[in-house]
C-alpha atoms as a PDB file:
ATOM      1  CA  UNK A   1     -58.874 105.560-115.976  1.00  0.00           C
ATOM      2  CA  UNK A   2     -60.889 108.274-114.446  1.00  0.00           C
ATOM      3  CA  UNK A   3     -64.533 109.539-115.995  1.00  0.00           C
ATOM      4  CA  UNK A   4     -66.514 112.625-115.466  1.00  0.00           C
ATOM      5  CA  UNK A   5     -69.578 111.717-113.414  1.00  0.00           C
ATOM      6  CA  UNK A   6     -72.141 113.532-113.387  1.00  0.00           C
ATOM      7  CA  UNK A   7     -72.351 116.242-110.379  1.00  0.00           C
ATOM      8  CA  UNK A   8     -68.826 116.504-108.867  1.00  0.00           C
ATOM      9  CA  UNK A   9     -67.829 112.750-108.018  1.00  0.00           C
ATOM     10  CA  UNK A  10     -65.811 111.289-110.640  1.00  0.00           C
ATOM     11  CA  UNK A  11     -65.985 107.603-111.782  1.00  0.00           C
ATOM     12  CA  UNK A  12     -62.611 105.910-111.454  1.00  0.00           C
ATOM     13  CA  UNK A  13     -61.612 102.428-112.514  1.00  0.00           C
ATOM     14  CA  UNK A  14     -61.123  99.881-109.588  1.00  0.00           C
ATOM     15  CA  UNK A  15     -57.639  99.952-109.302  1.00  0.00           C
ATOM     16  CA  UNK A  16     -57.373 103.637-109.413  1.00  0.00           C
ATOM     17  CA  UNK A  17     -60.481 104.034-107.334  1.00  0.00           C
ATOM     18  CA  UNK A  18     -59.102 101.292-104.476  1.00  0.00           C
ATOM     19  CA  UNK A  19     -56.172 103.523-104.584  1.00  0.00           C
ATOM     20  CA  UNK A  20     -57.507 106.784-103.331  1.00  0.00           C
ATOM     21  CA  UNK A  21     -60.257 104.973-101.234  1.00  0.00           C
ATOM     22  CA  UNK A  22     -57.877 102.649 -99.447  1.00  0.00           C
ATOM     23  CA  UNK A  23     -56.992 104.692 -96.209  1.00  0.00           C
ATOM     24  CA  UNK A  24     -61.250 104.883 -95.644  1.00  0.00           C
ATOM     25  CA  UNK A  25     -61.815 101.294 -96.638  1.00  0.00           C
ATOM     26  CA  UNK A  26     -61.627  99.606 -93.195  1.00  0.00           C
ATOM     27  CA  UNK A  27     -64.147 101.904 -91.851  1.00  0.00           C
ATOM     28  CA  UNK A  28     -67.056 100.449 -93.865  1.00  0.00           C
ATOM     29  CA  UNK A  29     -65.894  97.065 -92.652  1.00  0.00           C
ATOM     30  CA  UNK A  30     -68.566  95.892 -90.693  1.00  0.00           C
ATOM     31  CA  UNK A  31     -70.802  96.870 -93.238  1.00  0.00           C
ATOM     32  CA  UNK A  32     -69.697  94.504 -95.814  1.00  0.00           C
ATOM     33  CA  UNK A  33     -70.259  91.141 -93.538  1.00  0.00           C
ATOM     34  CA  UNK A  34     -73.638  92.223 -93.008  1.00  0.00           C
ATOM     35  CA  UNK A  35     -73.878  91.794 -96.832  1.00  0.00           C
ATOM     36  CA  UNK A  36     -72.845  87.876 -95.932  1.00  0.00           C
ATOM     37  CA  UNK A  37     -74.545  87.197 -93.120  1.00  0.00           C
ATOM     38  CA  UNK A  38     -72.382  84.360 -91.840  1.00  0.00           C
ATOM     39  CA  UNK A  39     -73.232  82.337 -95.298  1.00  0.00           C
ATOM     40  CA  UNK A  40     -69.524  82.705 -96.388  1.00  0.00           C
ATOM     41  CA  UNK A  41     -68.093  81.784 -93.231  1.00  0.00           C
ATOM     42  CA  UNK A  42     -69.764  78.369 -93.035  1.00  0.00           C
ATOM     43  CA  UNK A  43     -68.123  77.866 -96.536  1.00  0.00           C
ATOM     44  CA  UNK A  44     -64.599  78.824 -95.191  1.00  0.00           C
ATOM     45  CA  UNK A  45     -64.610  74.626 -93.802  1.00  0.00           C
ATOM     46  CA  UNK A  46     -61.420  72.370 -93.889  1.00  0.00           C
ATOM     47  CA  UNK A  47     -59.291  74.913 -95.255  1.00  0.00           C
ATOM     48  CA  UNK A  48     -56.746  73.270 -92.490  1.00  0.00           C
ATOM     49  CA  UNK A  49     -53.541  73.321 -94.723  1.00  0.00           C
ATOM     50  CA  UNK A  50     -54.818  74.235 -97.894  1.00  0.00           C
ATOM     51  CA  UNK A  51     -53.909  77.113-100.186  1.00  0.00           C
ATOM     52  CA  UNK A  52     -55.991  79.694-100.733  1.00  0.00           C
ATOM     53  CA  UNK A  53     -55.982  82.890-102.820  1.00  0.00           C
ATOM     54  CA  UNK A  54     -58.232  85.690-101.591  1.00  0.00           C
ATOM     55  CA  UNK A  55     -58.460  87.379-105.055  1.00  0.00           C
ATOM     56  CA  UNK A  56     -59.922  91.078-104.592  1.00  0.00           C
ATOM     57  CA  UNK A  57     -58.068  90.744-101.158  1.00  0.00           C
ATOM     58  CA  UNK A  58     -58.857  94.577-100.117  1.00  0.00           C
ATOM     59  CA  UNK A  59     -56.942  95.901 -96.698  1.00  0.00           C
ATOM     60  CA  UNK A  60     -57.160  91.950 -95.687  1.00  0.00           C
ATOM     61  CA  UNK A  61     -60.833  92.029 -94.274  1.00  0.00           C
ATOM     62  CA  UNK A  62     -60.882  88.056 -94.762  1.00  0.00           C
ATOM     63  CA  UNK A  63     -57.372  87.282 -93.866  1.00  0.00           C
ATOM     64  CA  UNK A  64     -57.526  86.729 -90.353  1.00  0.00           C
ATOM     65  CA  UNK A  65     -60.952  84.618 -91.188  1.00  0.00           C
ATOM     66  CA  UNK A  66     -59.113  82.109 -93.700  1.00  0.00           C
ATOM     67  CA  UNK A  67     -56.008  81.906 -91.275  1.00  0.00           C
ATOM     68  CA  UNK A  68     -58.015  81.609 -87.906  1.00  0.00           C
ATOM     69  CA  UNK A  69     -59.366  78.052 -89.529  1.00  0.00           C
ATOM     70  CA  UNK A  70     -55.584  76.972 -90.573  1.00  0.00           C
ATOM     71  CA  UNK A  71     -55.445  77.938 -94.744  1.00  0.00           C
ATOM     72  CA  UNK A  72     -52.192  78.816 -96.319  1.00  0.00           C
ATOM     73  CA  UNK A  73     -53.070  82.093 -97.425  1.00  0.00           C
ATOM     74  CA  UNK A  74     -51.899  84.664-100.333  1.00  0.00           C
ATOM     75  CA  UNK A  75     -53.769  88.028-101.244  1.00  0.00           C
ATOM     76  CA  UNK A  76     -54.058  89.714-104.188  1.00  0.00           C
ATOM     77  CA  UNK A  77     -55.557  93.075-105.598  1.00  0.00           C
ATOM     78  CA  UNK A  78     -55.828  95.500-107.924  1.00  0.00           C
ATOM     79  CA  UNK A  79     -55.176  98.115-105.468  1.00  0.00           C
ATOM     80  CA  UNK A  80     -51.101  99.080-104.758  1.00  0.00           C
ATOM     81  CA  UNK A  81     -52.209 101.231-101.623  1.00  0.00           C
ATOM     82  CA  UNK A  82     -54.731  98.800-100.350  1.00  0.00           C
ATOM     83  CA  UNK A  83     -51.970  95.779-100.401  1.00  0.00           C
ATOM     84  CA  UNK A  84     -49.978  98.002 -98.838  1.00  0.00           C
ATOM     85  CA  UNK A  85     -52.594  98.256 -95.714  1.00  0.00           C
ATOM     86  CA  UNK A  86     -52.688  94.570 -95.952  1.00  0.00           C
ATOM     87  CA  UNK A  87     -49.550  93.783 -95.524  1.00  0.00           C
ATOM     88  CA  UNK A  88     -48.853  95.927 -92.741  1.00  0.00           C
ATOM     89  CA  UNK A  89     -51.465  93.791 -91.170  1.00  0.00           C
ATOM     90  CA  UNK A  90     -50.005  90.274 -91.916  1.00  0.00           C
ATOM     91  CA  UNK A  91     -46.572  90.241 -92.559  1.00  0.00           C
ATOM     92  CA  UNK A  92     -46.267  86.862 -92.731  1.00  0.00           C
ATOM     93  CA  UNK A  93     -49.003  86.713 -95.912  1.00  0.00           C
ATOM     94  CA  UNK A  94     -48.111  86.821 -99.180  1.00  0.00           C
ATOM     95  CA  UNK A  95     -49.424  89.602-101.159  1.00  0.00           C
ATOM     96  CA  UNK A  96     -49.210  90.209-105.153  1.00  0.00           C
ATOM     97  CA  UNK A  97     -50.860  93.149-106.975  1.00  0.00           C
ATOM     98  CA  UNK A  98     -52.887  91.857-109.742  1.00  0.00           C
ATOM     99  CA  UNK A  99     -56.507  91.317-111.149  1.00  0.00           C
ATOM    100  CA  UNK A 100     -58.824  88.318-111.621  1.00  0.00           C
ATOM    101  CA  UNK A 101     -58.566  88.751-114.905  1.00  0.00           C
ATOM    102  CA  UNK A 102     -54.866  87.985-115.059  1.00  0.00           C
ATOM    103  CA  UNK A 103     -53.322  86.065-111.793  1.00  0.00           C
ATOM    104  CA  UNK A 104     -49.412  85.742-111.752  1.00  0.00           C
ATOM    105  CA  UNK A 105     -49.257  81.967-110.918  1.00  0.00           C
ATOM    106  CA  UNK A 106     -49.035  78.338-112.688  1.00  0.00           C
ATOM    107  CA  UNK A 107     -51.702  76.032-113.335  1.00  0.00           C
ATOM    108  CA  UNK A 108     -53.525  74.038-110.579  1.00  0.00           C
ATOM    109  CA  UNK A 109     -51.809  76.248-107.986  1.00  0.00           C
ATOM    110  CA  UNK A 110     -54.629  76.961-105.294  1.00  0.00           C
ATOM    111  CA  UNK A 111     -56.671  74.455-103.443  1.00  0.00           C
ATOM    112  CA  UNK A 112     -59.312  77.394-102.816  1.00  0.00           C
ATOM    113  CA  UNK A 113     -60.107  81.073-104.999  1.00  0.00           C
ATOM    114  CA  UNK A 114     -61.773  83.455-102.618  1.00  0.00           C
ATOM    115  CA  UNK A 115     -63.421  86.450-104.540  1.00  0.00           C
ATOM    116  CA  UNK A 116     -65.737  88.600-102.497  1.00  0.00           C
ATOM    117  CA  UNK A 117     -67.247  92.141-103.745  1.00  0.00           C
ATOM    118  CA  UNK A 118     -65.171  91.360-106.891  1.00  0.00           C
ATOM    119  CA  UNK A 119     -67.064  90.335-110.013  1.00  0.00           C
ATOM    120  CA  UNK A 120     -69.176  93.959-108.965  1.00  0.00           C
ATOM    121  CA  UNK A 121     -66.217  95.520-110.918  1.00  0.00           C
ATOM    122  CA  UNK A 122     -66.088  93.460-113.902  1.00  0.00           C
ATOM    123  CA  UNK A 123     -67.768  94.042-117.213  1.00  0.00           C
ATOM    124  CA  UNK A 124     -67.230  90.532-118.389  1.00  0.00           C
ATOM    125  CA  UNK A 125     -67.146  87.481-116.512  1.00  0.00           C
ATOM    126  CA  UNK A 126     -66.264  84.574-118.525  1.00  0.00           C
ATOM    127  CA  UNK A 127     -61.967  85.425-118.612  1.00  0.00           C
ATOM    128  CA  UNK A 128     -62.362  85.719-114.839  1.00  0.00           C
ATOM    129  CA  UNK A 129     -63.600  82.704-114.337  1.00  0.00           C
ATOM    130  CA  UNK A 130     -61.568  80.933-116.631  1.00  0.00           C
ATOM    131  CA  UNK A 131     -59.034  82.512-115.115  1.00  0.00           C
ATOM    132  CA  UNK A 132     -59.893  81.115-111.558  1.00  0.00           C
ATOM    133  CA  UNK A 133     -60.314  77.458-113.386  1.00  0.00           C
ATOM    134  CA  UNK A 134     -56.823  77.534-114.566  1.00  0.00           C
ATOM    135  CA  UNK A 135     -55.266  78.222-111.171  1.00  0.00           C
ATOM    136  CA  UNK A 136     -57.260  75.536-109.055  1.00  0.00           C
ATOM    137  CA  UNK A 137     -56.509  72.275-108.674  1.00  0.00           C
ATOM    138  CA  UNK A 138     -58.203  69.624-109.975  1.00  0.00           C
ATOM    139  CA  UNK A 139     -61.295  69.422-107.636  1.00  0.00           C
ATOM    140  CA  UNK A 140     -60.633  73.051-106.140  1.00  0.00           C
ATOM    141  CA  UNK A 141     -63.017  75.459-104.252  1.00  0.00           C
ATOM    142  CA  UNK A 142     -64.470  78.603-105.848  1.00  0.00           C
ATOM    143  CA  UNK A 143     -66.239  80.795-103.781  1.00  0.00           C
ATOM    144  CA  UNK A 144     -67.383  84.404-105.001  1.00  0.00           C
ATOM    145  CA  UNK A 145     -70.270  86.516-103.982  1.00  0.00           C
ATOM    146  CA  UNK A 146     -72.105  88.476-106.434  1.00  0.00           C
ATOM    147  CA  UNK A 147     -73.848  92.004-104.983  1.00  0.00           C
ATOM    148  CA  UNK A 148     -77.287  93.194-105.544  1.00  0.00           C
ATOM    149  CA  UNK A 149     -75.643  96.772-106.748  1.00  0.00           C
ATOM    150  CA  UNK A 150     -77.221  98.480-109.951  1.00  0.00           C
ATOM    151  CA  UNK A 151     -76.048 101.655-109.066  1.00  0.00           C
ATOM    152  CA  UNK A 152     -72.411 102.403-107.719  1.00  0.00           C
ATOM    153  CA  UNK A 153     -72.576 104.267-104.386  1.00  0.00           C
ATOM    154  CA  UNK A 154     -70.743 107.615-103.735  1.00  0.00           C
ATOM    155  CA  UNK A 155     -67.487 107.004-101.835  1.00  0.00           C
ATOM    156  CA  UNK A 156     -66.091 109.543 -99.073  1.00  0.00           C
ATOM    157  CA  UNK A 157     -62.419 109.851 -99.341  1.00  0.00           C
ATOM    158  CA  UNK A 158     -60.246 112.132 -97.156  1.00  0.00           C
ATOM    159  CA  UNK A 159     -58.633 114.425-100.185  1.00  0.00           C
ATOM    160  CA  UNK A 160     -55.508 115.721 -97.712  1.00  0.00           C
ATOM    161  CA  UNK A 161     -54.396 111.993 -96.921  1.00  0.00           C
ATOM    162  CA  UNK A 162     -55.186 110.998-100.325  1.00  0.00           C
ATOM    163  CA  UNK A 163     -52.309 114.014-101.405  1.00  0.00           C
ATOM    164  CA  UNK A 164     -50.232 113.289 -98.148  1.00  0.00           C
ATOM    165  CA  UNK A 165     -49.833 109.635 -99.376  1.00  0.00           C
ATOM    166  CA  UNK A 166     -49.767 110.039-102.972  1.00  0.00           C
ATOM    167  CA  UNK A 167     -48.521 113.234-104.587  1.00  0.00           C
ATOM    168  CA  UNK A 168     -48.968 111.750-107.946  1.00  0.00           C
ATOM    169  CA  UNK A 169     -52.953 112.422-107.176  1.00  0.00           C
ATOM    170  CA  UNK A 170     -52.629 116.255-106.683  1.00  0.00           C
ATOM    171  CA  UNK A 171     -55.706 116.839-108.791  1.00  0.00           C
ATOM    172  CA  UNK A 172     -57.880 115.241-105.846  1.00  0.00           C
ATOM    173  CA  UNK A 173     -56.167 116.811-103.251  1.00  0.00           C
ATOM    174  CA  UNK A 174     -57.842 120.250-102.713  1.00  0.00           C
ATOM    175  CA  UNK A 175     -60.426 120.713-100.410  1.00  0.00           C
ATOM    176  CA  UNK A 176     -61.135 118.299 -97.164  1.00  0.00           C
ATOM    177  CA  UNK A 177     -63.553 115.404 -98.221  1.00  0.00           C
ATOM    178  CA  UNK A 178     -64.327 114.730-101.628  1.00  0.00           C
ATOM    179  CA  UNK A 179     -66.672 111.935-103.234  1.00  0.00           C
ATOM    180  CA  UNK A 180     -65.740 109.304-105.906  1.00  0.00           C
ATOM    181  CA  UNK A 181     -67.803 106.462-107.457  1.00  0.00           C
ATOM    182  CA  UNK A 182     -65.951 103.179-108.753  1.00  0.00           C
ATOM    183  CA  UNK A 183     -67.253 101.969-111.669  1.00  0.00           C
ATOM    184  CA  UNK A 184     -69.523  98.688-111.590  1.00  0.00           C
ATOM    185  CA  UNK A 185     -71.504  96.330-112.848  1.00  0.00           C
ATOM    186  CA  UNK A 186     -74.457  94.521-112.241  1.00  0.00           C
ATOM    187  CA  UNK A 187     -74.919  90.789-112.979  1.00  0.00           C
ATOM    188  CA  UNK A 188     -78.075  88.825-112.913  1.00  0.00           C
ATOM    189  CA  UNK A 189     -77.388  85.830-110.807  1.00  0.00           C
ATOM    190  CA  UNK A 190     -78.630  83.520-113.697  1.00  0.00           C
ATOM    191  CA  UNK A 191     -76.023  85.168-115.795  1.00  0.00           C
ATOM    192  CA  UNK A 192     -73.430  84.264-112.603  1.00  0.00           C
ATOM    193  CA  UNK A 193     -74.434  80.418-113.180  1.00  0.00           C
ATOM    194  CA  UNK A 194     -74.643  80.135-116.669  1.00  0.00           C
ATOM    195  CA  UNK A 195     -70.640  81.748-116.543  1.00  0.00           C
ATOM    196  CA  UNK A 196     -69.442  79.237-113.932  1.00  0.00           C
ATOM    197  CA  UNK A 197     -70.585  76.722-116.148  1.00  0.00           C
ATOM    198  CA  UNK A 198     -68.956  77.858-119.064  1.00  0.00           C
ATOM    199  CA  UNK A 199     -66.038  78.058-117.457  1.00  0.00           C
ATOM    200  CA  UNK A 200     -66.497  73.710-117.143  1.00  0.00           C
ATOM    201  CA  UNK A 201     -67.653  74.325-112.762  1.00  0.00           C
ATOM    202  CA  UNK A 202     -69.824  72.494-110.838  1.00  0.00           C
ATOM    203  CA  UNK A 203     -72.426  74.156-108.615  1.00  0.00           C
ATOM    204  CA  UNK A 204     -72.143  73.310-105.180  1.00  0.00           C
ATOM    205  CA  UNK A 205     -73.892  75.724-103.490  1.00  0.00           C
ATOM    206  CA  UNK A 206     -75.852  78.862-104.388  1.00  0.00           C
ATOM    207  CA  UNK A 207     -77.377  80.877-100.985  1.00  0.00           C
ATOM    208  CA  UNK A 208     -78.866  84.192-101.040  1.00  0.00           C
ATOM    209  CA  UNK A 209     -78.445  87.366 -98.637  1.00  0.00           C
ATOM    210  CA  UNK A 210     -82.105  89.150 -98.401  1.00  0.00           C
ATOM    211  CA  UNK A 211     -83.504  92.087 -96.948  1.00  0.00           C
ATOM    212  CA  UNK A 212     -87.490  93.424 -97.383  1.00  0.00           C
ATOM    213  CA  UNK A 213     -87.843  89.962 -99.669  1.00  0.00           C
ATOM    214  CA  UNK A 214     -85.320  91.617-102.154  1.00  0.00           C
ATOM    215  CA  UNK A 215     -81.749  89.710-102.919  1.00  0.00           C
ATOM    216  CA  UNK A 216     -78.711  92.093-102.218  1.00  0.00           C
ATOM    217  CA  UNK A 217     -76.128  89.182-102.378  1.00  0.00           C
ATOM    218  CA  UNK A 218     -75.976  85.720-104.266  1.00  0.00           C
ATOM    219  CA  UNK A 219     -72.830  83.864-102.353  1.00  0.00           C
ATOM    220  CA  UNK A 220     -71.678  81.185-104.655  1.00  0.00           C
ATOM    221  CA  UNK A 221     -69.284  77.670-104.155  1.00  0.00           C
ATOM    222  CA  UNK A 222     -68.576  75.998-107.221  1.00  0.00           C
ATOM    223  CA  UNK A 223     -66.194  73.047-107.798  1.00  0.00           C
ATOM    224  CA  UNK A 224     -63.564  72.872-110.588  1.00  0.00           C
END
């Protein structure tokens, strides 16, 4: 769904959003890890073997990461174009379009839910994180990260390769670079807890990304 924001950017949903910002996405890539610094990488630990789900997967910016230390690894997203960049990448990686909100797979399926620059995008977090309990195993590995973001930045996107890719979006397609904002949300990370724990997880770990004394991301591993 796309609203009328004000100046000329227009607010689109994630999926649709992901969609026409998917061939710019990698380009910003370095600037999302500094977002982590490191913190989520010392949680990615004896995945040798184990399933994982990268939920929110993106063009695959944690793929290589979660298959470099031996996890059996599937990607999913909301985003058609940007699994389609993904798989390109890793072929041999199963990829599934679909939200957090609503994952295509049985009970107690994953040994390990990855959801980074996700739960920015959602409205309501309890059905995602039931969601996430549901396809763990018993014991399973939750790790999200929750960003510091009250106000959705303006996204560059390349209008003619938007149109070259996608005729369907003709509307965006005039001009040479145009601006769109995704829609988001911002969650206190008290309110991040108190929803984990709703959802029947245990805490593990709770670390926070800071810059000028000021939080910009809460990085989270809970335990089913």
């Amino acid at each position: 769904m796309t609203y009328k924001g004000k100046g000329k950017s227009n607010v689109y949903d994630s999926k649709e959003g992901y969609d026409l910002y998917a061939n710019q996405y990698d380009k910003k890539l370095d600037f999302l890890h500094s977002f982590e610094s490191d913190i989520l990488l010392r949680m990615f630990k004896n995945f040798r073997g184990k399933s994982v789900l990268d939920v929110g997967c993106g063009t695959g910016r944690l793929i290589r990461l979660l298959k470099d230390r031996g996890a059996i690894v599937t990607g999913a997203d909301v985003s058609s174009e940007m699994i389609k960049i993904a798989g390109k990448k890793f072929p041999d990686v199963k990829f599934v379009s679909a939200d957090i909100e609503n994952l295509p797979f049985g009970d107690k399926h994953f040994d390990v839910v990855v959801a980074a620059f996700v739960i920015v995008h959602l409205g309501y977090l309890q059905g995602a994180f039931d969601e996430v309990y549901r396809v763990l195993k018993d014991g399973g590995i939750f790790i999200l990260t929750n960003i510091n973001q009250k106000k959705a930045p303006k996204l560059k996107i390349d209008r003619k390769k938007v149109f070259a890719s996608r005729t369907s979006l003709a509307s965006t397609a005039f001009g040479g670079v145009g601006e769109i904002i995704i829609k988001s949300y911002y969650h206190r990370p008290e309110d991040v807890i108190a929803s984990l724990a709703n959802s029947l997880f245990v805490i593990k770990t709770e670390e926070f990304v800071n810059e000028c004394g000021v939080w910009i991301n809460q990085i989270v591993e809970a335990e089913k």
